[in-house]
N, C-alpha and C. Protein backbone atom coordinates (compact mmCIF):
# COMPACT_ATOMS: atom_id res chain seq x y z
N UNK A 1 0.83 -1.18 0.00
CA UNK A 1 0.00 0.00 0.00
C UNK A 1 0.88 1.25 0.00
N UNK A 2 1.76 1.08 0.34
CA UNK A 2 2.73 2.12 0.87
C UNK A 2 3.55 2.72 -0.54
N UNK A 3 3.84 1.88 -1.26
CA UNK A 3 4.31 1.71 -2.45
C UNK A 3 3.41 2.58 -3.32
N UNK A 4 2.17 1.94 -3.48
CA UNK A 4 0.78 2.48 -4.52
C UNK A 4 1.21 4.03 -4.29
N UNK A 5 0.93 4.60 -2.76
CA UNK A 5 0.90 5.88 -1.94
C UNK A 5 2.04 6.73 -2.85
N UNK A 6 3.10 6.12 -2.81
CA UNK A 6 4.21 6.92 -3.02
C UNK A 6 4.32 7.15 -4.32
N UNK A 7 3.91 5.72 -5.21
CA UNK A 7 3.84 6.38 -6.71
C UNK A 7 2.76 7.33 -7.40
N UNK A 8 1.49 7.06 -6.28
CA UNK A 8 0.57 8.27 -7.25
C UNK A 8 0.99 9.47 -6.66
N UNK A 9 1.35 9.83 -5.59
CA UNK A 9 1.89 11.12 -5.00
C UNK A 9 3.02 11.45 -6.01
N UNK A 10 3.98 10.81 -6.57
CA UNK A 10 4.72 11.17 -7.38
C UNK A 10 4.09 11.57 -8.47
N UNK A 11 3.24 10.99 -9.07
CA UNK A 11 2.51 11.14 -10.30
C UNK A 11 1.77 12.25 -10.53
N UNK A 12 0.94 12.55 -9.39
CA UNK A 12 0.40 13.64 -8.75
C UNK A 12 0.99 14.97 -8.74
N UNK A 13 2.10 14.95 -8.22
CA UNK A 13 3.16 16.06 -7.94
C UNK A 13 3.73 16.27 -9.48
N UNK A 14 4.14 15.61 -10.77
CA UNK A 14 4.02 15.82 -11.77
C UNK A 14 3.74 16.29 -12.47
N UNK A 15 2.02 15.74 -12.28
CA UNK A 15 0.99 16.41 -13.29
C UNK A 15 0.71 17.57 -12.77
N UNK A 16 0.80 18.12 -11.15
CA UNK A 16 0.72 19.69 -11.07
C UNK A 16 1.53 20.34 -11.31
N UNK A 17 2.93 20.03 -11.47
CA UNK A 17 3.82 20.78 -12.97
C UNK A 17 3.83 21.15 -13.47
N UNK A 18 3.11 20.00 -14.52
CA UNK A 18 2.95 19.86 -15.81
C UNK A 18 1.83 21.17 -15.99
N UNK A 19 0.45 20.65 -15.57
CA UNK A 19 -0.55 21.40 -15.88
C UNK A 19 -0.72 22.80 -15.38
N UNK A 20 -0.24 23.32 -14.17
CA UNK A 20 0.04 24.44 -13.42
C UNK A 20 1.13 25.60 -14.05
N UNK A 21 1.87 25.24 -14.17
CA UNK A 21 3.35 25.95 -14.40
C UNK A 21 3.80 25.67 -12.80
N UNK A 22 4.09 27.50 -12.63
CA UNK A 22 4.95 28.13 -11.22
C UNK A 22 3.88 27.59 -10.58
N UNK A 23 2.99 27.95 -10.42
CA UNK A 23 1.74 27.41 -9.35
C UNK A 23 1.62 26.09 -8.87
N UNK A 24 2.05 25.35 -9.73
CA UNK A 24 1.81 23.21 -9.49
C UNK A 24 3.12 23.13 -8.96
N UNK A 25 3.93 23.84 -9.08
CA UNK A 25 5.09 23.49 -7.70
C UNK A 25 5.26 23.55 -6.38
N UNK A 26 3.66 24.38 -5.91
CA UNK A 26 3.63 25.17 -4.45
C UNK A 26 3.10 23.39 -4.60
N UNK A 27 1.84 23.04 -5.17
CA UNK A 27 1.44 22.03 -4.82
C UNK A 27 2.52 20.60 -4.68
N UNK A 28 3.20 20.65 -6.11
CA UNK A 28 3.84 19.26 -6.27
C UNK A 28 5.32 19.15 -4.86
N UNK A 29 5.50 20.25 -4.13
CA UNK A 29 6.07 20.29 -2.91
C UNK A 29 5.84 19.04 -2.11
N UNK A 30 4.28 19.58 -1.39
CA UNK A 30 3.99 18.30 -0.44
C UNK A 30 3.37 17.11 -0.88
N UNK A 31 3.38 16.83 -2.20
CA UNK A 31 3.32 15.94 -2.19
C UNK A 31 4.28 14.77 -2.73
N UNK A 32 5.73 16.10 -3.31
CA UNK A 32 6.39 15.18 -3.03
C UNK A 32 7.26 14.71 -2.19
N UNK A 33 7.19 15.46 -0.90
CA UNK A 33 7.24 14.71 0.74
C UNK A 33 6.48 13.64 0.85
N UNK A 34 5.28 13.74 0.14
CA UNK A 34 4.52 12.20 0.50
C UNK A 34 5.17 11.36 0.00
N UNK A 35 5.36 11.39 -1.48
CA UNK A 35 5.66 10.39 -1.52
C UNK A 35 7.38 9.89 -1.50
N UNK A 36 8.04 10.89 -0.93
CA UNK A 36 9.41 10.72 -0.55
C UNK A 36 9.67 9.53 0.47
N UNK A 37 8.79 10.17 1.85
CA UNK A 37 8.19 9.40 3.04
C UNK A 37 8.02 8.08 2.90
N UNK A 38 6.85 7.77 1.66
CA UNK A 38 6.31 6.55 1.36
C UNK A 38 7.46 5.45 0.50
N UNK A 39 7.93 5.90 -0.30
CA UNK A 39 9.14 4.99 -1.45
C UNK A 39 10.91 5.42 -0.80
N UNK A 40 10.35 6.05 0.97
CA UNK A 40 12.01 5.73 1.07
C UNK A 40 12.38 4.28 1.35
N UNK A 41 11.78 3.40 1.57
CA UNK A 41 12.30 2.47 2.92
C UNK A 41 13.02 1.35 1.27
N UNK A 42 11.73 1.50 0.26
CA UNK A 42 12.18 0.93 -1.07
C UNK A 42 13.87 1.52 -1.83
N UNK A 43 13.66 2.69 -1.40
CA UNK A 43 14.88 3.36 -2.32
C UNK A 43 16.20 3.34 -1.58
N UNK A 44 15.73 3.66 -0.14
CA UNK A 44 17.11 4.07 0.72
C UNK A 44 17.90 2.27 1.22
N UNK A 45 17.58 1.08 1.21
CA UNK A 45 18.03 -0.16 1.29
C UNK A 45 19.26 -0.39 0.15
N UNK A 46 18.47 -0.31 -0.86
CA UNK A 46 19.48 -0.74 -1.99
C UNK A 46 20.09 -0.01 -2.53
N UNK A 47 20.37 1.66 -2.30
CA UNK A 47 21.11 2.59 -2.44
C UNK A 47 21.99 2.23 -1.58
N UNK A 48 21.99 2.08 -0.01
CA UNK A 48 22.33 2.03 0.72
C UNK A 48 23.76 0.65 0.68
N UNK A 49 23.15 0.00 0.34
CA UNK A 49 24.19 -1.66 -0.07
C UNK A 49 24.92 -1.14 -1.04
N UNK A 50 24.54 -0.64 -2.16
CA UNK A 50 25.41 -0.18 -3.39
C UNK A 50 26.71 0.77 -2.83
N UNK A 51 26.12 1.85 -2.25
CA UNK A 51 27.15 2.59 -2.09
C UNK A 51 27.89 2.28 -0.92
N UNK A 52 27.65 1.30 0.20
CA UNK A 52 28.56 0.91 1.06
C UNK A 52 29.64 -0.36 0.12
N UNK A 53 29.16 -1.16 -0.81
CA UNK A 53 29.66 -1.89 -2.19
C UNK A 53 31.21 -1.04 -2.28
N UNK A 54 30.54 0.51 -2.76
CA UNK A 54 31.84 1.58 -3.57
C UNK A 54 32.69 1.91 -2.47
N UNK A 55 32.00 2.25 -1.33
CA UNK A 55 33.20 2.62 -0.26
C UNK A 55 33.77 1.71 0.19
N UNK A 56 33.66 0.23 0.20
CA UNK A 56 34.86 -1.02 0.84
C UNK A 56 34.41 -1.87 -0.14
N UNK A 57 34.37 -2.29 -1.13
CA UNK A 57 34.39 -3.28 -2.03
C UNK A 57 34.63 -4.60 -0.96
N UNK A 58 33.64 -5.66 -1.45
CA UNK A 58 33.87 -7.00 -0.57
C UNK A 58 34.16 -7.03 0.87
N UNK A 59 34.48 -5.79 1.38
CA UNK A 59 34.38 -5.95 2.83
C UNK A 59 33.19 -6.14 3.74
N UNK A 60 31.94 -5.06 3.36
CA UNK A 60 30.94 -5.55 3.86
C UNK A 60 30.16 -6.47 4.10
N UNK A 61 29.87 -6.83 5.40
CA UNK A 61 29.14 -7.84 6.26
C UNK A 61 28.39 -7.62 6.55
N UNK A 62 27.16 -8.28 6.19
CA UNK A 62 25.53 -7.74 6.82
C UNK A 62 25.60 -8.60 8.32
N UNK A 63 25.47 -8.30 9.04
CA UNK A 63 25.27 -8.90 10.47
C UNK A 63 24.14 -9.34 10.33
N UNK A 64 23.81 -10.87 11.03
CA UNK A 64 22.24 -11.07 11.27
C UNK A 64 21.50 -10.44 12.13
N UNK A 65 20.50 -10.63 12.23
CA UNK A 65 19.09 -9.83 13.18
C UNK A 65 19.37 -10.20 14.68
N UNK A 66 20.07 -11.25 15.06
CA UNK A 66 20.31 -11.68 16.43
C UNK A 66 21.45 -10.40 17.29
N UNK A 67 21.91 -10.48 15.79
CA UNK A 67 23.63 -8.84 16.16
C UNK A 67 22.58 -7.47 16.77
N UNK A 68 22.01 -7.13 15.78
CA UNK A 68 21.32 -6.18 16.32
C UNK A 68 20.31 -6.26 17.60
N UNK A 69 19.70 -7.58 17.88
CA UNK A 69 18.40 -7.15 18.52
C UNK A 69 19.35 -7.61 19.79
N UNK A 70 21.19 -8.14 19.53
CA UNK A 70 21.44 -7.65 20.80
C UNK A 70 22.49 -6.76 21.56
N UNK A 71 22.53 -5.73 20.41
CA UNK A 71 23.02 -4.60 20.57
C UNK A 71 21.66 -3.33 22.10
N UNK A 72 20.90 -4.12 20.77
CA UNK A 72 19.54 -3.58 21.68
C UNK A 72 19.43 -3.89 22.63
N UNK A 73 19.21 -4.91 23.15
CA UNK A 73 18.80 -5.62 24.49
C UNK A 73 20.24 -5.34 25.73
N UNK A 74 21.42 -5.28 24.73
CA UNK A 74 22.48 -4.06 25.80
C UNK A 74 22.50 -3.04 26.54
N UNK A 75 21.52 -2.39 25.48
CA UNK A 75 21.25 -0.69 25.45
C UNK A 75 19.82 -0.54 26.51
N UNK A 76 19.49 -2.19 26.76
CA UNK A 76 18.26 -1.64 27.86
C UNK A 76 18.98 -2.63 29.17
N UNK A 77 20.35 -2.95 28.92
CA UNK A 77 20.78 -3.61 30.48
C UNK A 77 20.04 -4.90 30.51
N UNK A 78 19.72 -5.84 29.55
CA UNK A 78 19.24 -7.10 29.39
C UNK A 78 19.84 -7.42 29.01
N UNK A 79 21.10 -8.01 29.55
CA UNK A 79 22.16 -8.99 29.22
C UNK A 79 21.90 -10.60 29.30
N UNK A 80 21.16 -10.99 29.92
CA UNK A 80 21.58 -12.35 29.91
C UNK A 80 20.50 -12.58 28.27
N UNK A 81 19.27 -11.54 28.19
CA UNK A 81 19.07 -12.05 27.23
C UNK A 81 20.11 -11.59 25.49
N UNK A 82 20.67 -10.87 25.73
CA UNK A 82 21.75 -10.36 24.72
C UNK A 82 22.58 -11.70 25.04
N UNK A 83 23.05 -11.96 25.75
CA UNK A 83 23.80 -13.23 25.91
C UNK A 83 23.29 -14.02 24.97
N UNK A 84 22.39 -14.60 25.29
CA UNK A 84 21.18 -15.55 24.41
C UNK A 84 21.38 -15.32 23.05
N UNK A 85 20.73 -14.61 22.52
CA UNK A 85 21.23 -13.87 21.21
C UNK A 85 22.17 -14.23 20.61
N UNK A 86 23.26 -13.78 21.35
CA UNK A 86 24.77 -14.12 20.54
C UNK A 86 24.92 -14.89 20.27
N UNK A 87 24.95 -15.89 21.24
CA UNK A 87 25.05 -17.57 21.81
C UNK A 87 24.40 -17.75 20.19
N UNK A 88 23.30 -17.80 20.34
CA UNK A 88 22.26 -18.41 19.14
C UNK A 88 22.88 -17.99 17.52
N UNK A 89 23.35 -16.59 17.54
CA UNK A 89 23.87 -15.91 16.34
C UNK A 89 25.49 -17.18 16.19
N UNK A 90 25.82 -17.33 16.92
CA UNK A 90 27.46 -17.64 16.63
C UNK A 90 27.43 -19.63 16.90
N UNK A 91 26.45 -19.92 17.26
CA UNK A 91 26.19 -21.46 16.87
C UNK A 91 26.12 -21.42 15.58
N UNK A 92 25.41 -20.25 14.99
CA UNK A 92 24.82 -20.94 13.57
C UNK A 92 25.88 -19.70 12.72
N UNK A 93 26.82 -19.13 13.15
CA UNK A 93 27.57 -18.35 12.34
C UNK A 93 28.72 -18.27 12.75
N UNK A 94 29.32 -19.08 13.16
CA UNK A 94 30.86 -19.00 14.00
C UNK A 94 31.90 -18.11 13.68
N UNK A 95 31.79 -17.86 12.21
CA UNK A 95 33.32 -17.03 11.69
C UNK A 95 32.82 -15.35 12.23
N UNK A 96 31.53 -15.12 12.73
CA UNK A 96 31.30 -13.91 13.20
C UNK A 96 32.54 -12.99 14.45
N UNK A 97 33.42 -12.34 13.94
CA UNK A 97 34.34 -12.21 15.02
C UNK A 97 33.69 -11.07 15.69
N UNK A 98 32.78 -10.32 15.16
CA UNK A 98 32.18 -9.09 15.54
C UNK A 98 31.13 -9.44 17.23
N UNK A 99 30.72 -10.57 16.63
CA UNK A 99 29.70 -11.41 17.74
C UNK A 99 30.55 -11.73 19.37
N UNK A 100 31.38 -12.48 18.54
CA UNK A 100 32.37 -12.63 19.79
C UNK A 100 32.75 -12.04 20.85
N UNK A 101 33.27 -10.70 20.17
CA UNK A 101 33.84 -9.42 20.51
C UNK A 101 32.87 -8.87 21.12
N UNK A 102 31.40 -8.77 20.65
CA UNK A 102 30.32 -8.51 21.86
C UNK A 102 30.15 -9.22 23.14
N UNK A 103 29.95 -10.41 22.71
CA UNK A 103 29.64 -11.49 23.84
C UNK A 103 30.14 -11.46 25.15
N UNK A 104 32.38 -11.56 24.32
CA UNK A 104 33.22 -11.20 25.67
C UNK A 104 32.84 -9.42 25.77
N UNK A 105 33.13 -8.68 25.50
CA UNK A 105 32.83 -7.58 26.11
C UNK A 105 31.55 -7.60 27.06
N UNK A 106 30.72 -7.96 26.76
CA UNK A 106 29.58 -8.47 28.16
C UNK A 106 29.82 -9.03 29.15
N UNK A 107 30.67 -10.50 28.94
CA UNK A 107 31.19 -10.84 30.65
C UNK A 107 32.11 -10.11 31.08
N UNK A 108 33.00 -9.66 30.04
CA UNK A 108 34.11 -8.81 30.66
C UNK A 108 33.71 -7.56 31.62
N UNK A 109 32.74 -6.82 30.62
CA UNK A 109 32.15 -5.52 31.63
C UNK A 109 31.40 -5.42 31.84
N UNK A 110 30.22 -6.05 31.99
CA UNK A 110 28.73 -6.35 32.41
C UNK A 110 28.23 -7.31 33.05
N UNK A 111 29.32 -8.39 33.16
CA UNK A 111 28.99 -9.41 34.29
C UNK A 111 30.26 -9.73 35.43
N UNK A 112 31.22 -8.69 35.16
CA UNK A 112 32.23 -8.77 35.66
C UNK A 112 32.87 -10.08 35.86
N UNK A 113 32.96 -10.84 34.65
CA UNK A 113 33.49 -12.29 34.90
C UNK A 113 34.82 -12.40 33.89
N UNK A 114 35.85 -12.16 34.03
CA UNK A 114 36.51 -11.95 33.07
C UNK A 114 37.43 -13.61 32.80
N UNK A 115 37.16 -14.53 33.51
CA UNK A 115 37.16 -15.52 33.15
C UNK A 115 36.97 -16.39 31.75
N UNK A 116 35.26 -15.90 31.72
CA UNK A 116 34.27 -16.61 30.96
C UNK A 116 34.48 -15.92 29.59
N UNK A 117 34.86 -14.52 30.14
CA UNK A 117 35.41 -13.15 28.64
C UNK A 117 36.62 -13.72 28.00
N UNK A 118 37.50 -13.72 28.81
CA UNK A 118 38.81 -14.66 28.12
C UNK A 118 38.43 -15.95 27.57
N UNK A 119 37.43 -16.85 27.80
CA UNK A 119 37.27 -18.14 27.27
C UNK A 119 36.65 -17.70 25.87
N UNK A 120 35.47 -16.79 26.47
CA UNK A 120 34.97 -16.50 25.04
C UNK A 120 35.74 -16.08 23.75
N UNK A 121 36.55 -14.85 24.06
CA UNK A 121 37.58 -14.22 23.32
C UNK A 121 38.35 -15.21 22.48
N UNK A 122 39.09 -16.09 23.47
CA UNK A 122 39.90 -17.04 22.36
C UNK A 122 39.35 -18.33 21.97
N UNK A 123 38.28 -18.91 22.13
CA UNK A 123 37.30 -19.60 21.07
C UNK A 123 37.17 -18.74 20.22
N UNK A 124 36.97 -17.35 20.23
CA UNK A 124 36.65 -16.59 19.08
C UNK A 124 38.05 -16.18 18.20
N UNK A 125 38.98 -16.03 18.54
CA UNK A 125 40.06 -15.85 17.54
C UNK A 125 40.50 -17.46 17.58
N UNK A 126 40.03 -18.22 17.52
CA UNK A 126 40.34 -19.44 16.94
C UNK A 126 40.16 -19.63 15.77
N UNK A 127 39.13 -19.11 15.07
CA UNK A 127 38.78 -18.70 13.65
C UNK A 127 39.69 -19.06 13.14
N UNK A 128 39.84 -20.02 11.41
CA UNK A 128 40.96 -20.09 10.59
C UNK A 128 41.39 -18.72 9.99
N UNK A 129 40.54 -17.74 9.59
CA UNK A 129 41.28 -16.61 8.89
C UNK A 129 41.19 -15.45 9.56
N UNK A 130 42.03 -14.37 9.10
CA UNK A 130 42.15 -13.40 10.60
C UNK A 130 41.04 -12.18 9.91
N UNK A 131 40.17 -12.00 10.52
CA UNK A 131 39.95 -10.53 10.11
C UNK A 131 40.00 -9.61 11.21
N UNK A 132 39.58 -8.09 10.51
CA UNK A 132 40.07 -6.76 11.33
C UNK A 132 39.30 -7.08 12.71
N UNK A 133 38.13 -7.64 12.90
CA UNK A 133 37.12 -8.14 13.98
C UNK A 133 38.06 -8.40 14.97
N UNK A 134 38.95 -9.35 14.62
CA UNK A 134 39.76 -9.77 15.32
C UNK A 134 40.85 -9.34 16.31
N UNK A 135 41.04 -8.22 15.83
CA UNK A 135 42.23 -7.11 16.81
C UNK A 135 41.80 -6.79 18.30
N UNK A 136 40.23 -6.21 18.67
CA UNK A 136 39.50 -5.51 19.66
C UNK A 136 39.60 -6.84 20.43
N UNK A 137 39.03 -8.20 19.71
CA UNK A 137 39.30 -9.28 20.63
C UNK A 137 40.00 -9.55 21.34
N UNK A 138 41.48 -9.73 20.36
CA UNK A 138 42.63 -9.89 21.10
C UNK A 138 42.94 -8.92 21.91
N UNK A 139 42.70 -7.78 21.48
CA UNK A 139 43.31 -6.77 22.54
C UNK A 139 42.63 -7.08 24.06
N UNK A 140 41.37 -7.47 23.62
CA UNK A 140 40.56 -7.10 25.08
C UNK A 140 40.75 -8.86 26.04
N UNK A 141 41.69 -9.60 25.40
CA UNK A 141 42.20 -11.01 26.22
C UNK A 141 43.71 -10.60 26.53
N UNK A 142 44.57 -10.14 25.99
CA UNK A 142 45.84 -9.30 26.39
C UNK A 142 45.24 -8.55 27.71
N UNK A 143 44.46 -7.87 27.96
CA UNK A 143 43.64 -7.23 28.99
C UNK A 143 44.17 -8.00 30.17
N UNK A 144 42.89 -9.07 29.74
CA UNK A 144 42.22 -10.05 30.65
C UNK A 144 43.78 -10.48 31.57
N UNK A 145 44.47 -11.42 30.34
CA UNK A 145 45.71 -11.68 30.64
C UNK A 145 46.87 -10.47 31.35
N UNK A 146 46.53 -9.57 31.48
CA UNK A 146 47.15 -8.25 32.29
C UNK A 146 47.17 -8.30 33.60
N UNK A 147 45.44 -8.40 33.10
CA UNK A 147 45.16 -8.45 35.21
C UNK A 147 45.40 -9.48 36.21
N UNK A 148 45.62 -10.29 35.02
CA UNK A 148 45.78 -11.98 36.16
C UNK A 148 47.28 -11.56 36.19
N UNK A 149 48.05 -11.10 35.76
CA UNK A 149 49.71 -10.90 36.09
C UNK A 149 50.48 -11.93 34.89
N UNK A 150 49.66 -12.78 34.01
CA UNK A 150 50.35 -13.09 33.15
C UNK A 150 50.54 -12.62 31.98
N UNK A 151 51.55 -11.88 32.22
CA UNK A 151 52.22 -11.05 30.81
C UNK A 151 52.87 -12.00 30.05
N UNK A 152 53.57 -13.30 29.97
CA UNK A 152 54.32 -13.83 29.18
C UNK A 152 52.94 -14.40 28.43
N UNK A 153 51.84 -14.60 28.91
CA UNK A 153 50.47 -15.25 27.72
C UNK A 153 49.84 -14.00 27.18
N UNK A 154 50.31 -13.04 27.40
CA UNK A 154 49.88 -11.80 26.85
C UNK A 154 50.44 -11.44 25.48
N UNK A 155 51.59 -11.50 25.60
CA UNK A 155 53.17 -11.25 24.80
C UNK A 155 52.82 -12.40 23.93
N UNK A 156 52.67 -13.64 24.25
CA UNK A 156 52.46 -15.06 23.40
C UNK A 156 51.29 -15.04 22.52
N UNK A 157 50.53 -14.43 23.02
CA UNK A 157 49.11 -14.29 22.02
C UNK A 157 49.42 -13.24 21.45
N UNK A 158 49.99 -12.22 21.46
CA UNK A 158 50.08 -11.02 20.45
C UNK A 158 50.51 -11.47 19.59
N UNK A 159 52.00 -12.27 19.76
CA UNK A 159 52.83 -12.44 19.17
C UNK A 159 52.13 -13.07 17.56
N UNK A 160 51.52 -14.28 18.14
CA UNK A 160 50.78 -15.19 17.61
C UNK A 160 49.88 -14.29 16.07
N UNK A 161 49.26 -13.65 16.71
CA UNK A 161 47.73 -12.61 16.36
C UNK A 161 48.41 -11.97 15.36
N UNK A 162 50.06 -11.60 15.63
CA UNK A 162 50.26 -10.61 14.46
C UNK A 162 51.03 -11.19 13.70
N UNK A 163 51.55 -12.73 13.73
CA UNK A 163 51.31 -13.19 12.79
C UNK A 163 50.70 -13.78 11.89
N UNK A 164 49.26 -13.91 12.34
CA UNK A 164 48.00 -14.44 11.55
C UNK A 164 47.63 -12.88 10.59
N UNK A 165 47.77 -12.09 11.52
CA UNK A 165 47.30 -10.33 10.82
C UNK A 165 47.81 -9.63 10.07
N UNK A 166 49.46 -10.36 9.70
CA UNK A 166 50.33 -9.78 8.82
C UNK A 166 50.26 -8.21 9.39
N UNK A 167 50.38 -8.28 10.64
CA UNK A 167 51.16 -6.71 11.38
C UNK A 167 50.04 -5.91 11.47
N UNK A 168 49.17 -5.78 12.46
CA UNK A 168 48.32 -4.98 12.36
C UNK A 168 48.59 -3.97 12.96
N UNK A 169 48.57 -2.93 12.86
CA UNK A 169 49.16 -2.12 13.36
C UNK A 169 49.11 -1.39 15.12
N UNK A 170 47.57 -2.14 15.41
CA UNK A 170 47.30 -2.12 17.44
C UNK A 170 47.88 -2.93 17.77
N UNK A 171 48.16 -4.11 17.34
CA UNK A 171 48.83 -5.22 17.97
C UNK A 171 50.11 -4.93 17.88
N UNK A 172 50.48 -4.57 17.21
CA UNK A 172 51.86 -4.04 17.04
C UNK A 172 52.54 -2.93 17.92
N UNK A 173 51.84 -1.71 17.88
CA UNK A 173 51.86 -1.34 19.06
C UNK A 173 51.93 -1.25 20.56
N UNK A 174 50.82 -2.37 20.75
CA UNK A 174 50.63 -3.17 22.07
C UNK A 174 51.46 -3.91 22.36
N UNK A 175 52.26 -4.61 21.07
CA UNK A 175 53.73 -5.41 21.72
C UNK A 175 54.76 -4.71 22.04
N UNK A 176 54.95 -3.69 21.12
CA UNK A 176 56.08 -2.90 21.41
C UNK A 176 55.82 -2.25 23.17
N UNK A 177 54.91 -2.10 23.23
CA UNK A 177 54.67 -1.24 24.46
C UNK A 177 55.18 -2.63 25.70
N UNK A 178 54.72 -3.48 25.64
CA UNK A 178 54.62 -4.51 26.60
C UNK A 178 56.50 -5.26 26.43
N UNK A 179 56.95 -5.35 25.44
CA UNK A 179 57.93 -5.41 25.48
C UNK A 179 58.77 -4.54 25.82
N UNK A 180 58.74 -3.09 25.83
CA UNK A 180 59.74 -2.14 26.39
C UNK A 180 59.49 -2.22 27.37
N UNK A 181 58.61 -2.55 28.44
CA UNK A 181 58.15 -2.38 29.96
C UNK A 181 59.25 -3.70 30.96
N UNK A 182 59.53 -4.45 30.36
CA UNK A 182 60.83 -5.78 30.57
C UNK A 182 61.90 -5.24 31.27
């Protein structure tokens, strides 16, 4: 219906153009807010994919609906059911490093369990191929591994990470830093 709306409002806004002159433009104005309103949700999706396409070619990842609804359920302090969520998103999508990286960031700072954050974390960079997802992870188990006082599994997993990452440039950083501190 929404569709119909937006194309006769276009059509509409046209023909008072057409038939008006200067005058059918005061009109063809609001209505073509109507039907702007009505044929965005059609127009602005697949514009939207295209031109994220031109700005990273092949990089883009549509996240599933579980990513978002538990971004959401964060944002209202319903964690265990955001937990849930993930859990469910990364059974059925494992190479998700983005998921991961949520999940542990939840026990890490929202359930204060940094245990269960470190377990999560490196099941999640277990992944065969490295992507950028992957850095915030590691960084945030280098963390983990901080506070327990083991720096040599800190140093060992960087080490590791930046050679799967071909040098990323935080991890890289983060070693240098942890190695001058010796």
């Amino acid at each position: 219906m929404r569709l119909v709306i937006g194309i006769v409002m276009l059509m509409a806004g046209a023909l008072a153009v057409a038939m008006a002159g200067a005058f059918g433009v005061l009109a063809a104005v609001p209505l073509g807010i109507i039907a702007g309103m009505c044929l965005y949700p059609y127009v602005a999706a697949p514009f939207g994919r295209a031109a994220a396409g031109m700005v990273v070619p092949g990089r883009c990842r549509e996240m599933p609906e579980q990513f978002t609804r538990a971004r959401s359920l964060i944002a209202r302090h319903s964690y265990d059911e955001a937990i849930a969520e993930l859990e469910t998103m990364l059974a059925a999508r494992p190479e998700l490093a983005a998921g991961w990286s949520l999940l542990a960031e939840i026990h890490y700072e929202n359930r204060d369990d940094p245990d269960h954050a470190l377990g999560v974390a490196l099941k999640g960079l277990a992944a065969p191929a490295w992507v950028a997802e992957h850095e915030p992870l590691t960084l945030l188990a280098v963390d983990i591994y901080l506070e327990r006082g083991e720096k040599e599994a800190a140093v060992s997993l960087l080490r590791k990470q930046l050679k799967r990452a071909n040098g990323a440039s935080g991890l890289q950083k983060r070693l240098a830093h942890l190695e001058s501190q010796e």
